[in-house]
Each structure stands twice: as structure tokens, then as C-alpha cells.
Protein backbone atom coordinates (compact mmCIF):
# COMPACT_ATOMS: atom_id res chain seq x y z
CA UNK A 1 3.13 -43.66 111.75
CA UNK A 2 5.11 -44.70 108.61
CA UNK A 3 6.16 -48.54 107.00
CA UNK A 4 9.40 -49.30 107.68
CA UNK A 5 9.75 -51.13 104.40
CA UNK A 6 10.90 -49.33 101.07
CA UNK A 7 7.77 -48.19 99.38
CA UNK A 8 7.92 -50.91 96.81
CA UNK A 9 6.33 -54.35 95.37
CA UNK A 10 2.85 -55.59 95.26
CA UNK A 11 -0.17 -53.35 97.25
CA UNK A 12 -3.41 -54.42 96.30
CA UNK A 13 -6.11 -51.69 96.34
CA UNK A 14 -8.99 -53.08 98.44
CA UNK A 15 -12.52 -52.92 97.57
CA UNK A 16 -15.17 -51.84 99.86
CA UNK A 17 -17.76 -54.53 100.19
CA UNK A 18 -20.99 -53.45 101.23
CA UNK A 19 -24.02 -55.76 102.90
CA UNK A 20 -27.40 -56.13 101.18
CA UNK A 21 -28.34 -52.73 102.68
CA UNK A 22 -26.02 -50.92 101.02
CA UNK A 23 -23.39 -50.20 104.29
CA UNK A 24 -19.82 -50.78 104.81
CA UNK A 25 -19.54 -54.59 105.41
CA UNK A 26 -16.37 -54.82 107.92
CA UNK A 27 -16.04 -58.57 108.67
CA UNK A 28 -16.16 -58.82 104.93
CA UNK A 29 -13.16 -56.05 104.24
CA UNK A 30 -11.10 -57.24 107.01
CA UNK A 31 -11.60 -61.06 105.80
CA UNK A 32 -9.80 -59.46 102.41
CA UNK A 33 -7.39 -57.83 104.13
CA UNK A 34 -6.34 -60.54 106.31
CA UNK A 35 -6.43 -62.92 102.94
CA UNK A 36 -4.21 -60.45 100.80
CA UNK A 37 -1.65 -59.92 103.85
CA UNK A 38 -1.02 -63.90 104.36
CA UNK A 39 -0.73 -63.84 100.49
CA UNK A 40 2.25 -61.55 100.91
CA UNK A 41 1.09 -57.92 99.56
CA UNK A 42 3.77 -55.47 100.54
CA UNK A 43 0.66 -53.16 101.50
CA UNK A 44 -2.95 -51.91 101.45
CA UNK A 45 -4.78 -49.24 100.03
CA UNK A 46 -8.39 -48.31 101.18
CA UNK A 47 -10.70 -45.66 99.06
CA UNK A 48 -8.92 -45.87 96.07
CA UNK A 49 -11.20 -46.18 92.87
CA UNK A 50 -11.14 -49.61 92.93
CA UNK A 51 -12.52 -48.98 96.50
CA UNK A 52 -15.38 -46.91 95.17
CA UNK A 53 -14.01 -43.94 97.05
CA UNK A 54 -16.46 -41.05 95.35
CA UNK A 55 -19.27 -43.52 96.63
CA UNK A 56 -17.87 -42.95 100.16
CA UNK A 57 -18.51 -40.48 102.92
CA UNK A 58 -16.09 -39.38 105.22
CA UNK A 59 -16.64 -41.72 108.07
CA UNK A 60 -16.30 -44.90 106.18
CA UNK A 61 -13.08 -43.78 104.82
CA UNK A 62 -12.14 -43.38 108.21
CA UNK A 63 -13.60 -46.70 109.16
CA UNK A 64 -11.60 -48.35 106.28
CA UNK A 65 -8.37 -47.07 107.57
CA UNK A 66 -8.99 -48.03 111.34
CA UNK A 67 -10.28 -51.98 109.87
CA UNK A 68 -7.30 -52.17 108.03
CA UNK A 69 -4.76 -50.90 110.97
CA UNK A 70 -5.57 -53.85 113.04
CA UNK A 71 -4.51 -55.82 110.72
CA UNK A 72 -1.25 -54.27 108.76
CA UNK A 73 1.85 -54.80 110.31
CA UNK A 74 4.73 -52.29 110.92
CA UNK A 75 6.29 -53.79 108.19
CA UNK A 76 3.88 -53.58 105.50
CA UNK A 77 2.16 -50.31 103.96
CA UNK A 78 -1.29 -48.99 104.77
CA UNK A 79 -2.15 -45.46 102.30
CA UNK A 80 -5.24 -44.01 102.10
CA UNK A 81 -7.13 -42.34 99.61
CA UNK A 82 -7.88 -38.83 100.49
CA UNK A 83 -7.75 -36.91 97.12
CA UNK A 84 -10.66 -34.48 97.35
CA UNK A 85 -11.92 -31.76 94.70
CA UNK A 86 -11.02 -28.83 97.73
CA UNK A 87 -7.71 -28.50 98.51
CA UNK A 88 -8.80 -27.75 102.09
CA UNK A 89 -11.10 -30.94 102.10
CA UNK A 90 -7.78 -32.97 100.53
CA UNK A 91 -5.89 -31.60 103.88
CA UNK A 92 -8.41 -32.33 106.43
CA UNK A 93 -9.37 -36.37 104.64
CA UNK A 94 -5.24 -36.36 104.38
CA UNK A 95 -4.85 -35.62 108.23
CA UNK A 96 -7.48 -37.64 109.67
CA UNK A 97 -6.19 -41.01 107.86
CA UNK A 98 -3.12 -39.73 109.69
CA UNK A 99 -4.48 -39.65 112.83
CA UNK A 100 -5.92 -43.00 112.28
CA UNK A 101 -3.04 -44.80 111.09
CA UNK A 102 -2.37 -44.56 107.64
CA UNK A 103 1.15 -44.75 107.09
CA UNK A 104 0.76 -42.57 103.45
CA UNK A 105 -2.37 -41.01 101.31
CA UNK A 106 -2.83 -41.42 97.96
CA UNK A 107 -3.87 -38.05 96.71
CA UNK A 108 -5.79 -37.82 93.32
CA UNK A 109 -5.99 -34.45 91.52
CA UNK A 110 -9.06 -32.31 91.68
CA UNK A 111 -10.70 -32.53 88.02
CA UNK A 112 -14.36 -31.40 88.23
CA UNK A 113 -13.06 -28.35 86.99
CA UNK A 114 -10.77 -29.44 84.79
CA UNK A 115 -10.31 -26.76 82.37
CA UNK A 116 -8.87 -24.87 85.49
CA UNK A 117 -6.55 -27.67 86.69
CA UNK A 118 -3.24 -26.12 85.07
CA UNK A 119 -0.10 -27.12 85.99
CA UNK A 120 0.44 -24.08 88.63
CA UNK A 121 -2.93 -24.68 90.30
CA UNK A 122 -2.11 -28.23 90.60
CA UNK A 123 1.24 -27.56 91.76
CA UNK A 124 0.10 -24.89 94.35
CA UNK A 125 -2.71 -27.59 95.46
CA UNK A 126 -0.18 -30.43 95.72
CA UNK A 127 2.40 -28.29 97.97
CA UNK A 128 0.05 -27.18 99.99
CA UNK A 129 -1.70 -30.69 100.61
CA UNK A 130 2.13 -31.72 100.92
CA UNK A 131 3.07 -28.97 103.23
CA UNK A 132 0.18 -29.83 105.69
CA UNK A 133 -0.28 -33.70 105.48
CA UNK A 134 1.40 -35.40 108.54
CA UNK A 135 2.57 -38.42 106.65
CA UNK A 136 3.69 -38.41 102.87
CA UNK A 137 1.59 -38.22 99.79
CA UNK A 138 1.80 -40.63 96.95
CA UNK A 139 0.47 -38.80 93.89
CA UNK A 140 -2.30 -40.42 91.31
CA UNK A 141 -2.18 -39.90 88.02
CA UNK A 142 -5.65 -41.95 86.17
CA UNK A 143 -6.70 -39.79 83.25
CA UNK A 144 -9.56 -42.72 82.96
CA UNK A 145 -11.54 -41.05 85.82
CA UNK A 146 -10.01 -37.58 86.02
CA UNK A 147 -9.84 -36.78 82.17
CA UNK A 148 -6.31 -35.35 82.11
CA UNK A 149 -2.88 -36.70 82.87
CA UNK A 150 -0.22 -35.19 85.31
CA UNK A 151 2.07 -33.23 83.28
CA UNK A 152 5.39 -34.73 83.86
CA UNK A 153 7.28 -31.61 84.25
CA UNK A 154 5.03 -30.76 87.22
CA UNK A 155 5.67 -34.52 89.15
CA UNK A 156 9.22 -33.52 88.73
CA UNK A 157 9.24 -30.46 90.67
CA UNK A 158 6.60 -31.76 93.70
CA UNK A 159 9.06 -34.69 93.37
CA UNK A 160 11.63 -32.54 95.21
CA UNK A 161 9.09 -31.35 98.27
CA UNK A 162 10.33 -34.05 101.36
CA UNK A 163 6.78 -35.38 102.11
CA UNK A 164 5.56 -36.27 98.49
CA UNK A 165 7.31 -39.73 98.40
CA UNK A 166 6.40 -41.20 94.87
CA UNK A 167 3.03 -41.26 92.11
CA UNK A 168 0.64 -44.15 91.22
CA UNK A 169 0.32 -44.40 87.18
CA UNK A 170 -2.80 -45.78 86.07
CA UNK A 171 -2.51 -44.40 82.72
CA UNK A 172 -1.25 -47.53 81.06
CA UNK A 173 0.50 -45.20 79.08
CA UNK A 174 4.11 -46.13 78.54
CA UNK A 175 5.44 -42.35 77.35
CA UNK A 176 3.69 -40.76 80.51
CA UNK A 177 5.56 -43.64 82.72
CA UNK A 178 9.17 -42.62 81.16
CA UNK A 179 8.26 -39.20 81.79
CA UNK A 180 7.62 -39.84 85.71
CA UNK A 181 10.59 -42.39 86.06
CA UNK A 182 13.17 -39.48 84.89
CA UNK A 183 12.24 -38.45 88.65
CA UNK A 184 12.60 -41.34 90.54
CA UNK A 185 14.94 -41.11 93.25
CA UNK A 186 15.49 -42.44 96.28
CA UNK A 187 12.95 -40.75 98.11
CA UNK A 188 10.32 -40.41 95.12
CA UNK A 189 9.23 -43.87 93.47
CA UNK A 190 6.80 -44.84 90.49
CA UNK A 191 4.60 -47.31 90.94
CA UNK A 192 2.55 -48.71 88.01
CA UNK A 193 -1.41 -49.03 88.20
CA UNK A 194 -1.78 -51.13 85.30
CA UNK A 195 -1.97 -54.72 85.86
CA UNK A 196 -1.69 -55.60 81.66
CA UNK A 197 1.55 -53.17 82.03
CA UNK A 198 2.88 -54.74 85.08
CA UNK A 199 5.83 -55.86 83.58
CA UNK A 200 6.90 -53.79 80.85
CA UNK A 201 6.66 -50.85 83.99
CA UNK A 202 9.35 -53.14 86.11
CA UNK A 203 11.50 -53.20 82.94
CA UNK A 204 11.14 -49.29 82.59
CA UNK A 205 12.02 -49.10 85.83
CA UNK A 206 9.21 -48.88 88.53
CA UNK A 207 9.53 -49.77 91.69
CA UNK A 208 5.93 -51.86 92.03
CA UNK A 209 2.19 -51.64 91.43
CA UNK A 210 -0.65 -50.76 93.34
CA UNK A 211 -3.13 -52.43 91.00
CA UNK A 212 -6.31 -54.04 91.06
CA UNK A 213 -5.98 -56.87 89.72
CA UNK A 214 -3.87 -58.32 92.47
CA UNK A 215 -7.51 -57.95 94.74
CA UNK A 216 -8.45 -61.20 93.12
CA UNK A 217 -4.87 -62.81 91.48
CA UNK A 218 -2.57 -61.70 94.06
CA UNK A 219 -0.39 -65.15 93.57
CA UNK A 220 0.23 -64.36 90.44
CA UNK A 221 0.95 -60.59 90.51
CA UNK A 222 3.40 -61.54 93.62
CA UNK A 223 4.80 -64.43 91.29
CA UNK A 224 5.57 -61.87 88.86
CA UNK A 225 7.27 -59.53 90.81
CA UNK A 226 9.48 -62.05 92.43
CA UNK A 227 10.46 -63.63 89.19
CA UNK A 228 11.61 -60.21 87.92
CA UNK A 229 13.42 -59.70 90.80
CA UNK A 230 15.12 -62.87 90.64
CA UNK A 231 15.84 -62.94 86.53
CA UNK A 232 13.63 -65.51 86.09
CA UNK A 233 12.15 -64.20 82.48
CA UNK A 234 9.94 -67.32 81.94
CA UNK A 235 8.19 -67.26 85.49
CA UNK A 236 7.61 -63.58 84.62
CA UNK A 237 6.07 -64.18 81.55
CA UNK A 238 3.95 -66.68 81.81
CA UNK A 239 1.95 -64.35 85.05
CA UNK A 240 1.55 -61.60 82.99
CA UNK A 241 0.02 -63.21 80.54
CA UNK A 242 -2.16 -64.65 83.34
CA UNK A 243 -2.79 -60.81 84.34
CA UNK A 244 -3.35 -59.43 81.11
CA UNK A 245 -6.82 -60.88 80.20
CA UNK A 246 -7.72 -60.33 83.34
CA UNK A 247 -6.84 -56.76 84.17
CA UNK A 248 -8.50 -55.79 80.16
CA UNK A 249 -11.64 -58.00 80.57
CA UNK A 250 -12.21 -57.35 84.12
CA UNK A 251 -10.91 -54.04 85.62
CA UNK A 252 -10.56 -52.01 82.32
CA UNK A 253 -13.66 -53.10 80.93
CA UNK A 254 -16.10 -53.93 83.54
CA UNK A 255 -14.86 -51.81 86.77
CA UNK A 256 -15.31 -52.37 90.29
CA UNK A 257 -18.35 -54.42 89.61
CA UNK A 258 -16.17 -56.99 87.99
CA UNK A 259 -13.21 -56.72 90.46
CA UNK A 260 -16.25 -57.54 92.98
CA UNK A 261 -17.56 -60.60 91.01
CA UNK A 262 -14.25 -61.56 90.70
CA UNK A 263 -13.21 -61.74 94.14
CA UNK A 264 -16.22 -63.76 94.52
CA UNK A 265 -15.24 -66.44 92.14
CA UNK A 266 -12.08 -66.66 94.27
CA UNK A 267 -13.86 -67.46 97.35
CA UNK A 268 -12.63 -63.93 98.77
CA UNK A 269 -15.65 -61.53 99.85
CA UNK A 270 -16.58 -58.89 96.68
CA UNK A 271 -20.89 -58.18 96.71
CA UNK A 272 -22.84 -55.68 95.58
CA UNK A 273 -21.80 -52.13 94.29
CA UNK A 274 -23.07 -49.08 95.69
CA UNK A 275 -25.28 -47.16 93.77
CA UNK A 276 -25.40 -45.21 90.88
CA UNK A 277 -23.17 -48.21 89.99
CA UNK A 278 -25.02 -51.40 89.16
CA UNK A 279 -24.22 -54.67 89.87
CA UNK A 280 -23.25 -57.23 87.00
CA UNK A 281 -25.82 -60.10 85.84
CA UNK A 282 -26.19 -62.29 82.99
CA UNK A 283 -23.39 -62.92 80.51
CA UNK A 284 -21.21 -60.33 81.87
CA UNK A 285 -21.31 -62.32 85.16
CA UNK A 286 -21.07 -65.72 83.69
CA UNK A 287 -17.84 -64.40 82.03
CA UNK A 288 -16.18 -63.57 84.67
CA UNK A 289 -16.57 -66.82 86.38
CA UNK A 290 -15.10 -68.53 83.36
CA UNK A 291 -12.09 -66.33 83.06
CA UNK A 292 -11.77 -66.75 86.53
CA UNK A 293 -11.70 -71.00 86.49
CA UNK A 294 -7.96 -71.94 87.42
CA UNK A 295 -6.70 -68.59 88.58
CA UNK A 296 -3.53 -68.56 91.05
């Protein structure tokens, strides 16, 4: 299936919570869900990094996607992360969150051999991911975790195949967003990961944010969004400074264990981390619930 909505505004990037055991915790992710839809979210993304998607096996990426389908209307955006180091693995993840409702998959490049990953074999592993998926592909570009960036003359060209609709940026990097926006189109959009950027990427011209700071102050990345939209330069201001701290402190900084701790300061449902990822304690925890005091 596929939104019918433009592929634009705020998607939040869900975390996966996990009980004291260690397993997927589904009253708790669909609890999120439900909270970040009423909020307004223009979509969700399950096993994203923020999602803790290397930490996941196959069938609870599956799960995710089937939680968050009962939930996400027609009108609103569910893409899955599929990205795999195997193209053929990429294709069968892409496919299956197909089958099971994802509307789009977010498709990070392979990088444990990254010395290999030149711009042909990413281009012949994006086409052919492309070529096969049976809904589009959103492209991810986060040289944080895969320790290179997506050459922009290569998002150019998969920017003309018909099912690779548009690229997530989470390289905070404003000379690598101008190079992707010179090919936006109307049926390839930029979206901006960076929640301290959020703004200055609307100005350059993207079309919305996946980004995960919106998992725990989704008022206020909505608030900015509409504010740009509507002019209002003050409005828009005044939540990205809100955002800022919080995206540097929190997400850049401290990871998904932070995101977690932050969602539960917010009264939405974050817990533990899986494993080799450890949970945070102490004065890392304690500032976290002061920065989050009066968030909205």
C-alpha cells in the first residue's frame, strides 16, 4: 500500500521499547505510536537507528511494522527500515515490510565494508534494491553510523529510478544537504534528520524531517514546521531553539539511551536498551530529566 499524503512534514522515528527481559514490548510501542499520531506526525518510522534496528532480528522488524499498521491511517506514512549489509538481504527485509504494510522503506547503505562501497557498487546495490522493492525506497544518508556520506552525484542519478522517492540526511551537514536538494523534484524529496538543523534544512529547501527528537518534543517540532509554513519567523524560532539543546545533549550525544530516558520524562513509554548498549544512570540520567522539565 502507499500514503496518500505528499511525503512531507514531521515523521518521528519510533524507538523500540523492550520489557525487563530484554523482548519487544508491544503495548508499550503502540502506546507511542498512538501518542505521536494524535500529536499530529505526518508518519512513522520503525527500525530506524533511533529504533535500535542492528539490535533487531528479522521478526521484530516485522512485528514493528504490523503494531504500527493498526494504527497509521491511509493518510499518514508508515516506512520501514530494511537497509541490510546484503543487497539480497536489503530485498527480501524491503519486500516483507511490503507485504506487511509499510507504505515505504528506508534503506541505509551497506558500510561494513566500506572501503568497497564506491559509488558504482552503491549505485548497482540501490537499483537493484529499487528495481525489486514493491513500494518505494527513501534513501539514508548518516555518515555517524555508516562512516561515509552518499556522494551527491550518485543520489542524483538513483533520483531518476521511479520507485526511489526521496533520501533522509542525518549528516547535519549543510554542503551535503545543498548537494541532495539540487535533485529534488516532484517525485524525489529531502528530508532532514537533524533536529538542531531542522530549520535552516526548511530554509534550504527540504521538504520535512524524520528526526528523533520529535519521539519526545513532537509539539514543538510540529510547531516549527507549521510556523515555517505559515511565515511566522518568531514561532519558528523560538522551537528550534527548544530543539537544539535537545537534539545535541540528547540524541547526538547520548543516543538511543537518552531518546529512551527522554521519552520517559515525558510520560511516553522509552525503558531499557538492548544490549551491547547500556542503559543511562547517574548524572547522565539526572540531566536529562532537567533538560526535559517544561518541554512542549
Amino acid at each position: 500500500m502507499s500514503a496518500t499524503s505528499p511525503l512531507a512534514g514531521v515523521f518521528v522515528p519510533e524507538t523500540t521499547p523492550f520489557d525487563q527481559q530484554g523482548e519487544l514490548d508491544g503495548a508499550a510501542f503502540r502506546a507511542n505510536v498512538r501518542a505521536h499520531l494524535k500529536a499530529g506526525v505526518q508518519g512513522i518510522v520503525t527500525a530506524g537507528s533511533t529504533g535500535e534496528a542492528p539490535l533487531l532480528d528479522d521478526d521484530e522488524r516485522i512485528r514493528l511494522v504490523e503494531l504500527a499498521r493498526e494504527l497509521v491511517p491511509a493518510d499518514k506514512w508508515l516506512i520501514a527500515g530494511t537497509g541490510s549489509e546484503s543487497t539480497r538481504t536489503t530485498i527480501w527485509r524491503s519486500r516483507d515490510a511490503a507485504a506487511n504494510g509499510a507504505d515505504a522503506v528506508l534503506v541505509v547503505a551497506p558500510h561494513y565494508y566500506g572501503a568497497q562501497m564506491t559509488p558504482a557498487a552503491l549505485e548497482a546495490h540501490f537499483t537493484e534494491v529499487a528495481d525489486a522493492s514493491t513500494v518505494p525506497i527513501v534513501l539514508y544518508n548518516i555518515p555517524k553510523y555508516a562512516h561515509f556520506a552518499l556522494d551527491a552525484r550518485l543520489v542524483a542519478r538513483l533520483a531518476l529510478h521511479p520507485n526511489v522517492i526521496g533520501i533522509k540526511d542525518s549528516s547535519g551537514d549543510p554542503e551535503s544537504l545543498r548537494g541532495y536538494l539540487a535533485a529534488q523534484s516532484e517525485s524525489f524529496t529531502v528530508l532532514t534528520g537533524s533536529g538542531s538543523g531542522f530549520l535552516a534544512a526548511l530554509d534550504a529547501g527540504a521538504r520535512g524531517g524524520i528526526l528523533a527528537v520529535a519521539t519526545f518534543a513532537a509539539p514543538a517540532a510540529l510547531r516549527l514546521f507549521a510556523a515555517f509554513g505559515a511565515r511566522d519567523r518568531a514561532t519558528a524560532e523560538a522551537a528550534q531553539a527548544l530543539l537544539t539543546p535537545l537534539a545535541k545533549e540528547i540524541i547526538a550525544a547520548r543516543g538511543p539511551a537518552g531518546v529512551k530516558l527522554a521519552l520517559d520524562a515525558v510520560g511516553l513509554h522509552g525503558g531499557p536498551v538492548r544490549s551491547p548498549l547500556s542503559s543511562l544512570t547517574g548524572t547522565d540520567a539526572e540531566g536529562i530529566a532537567l533538560m526535559m522539565r517544561g518541554v512542549a
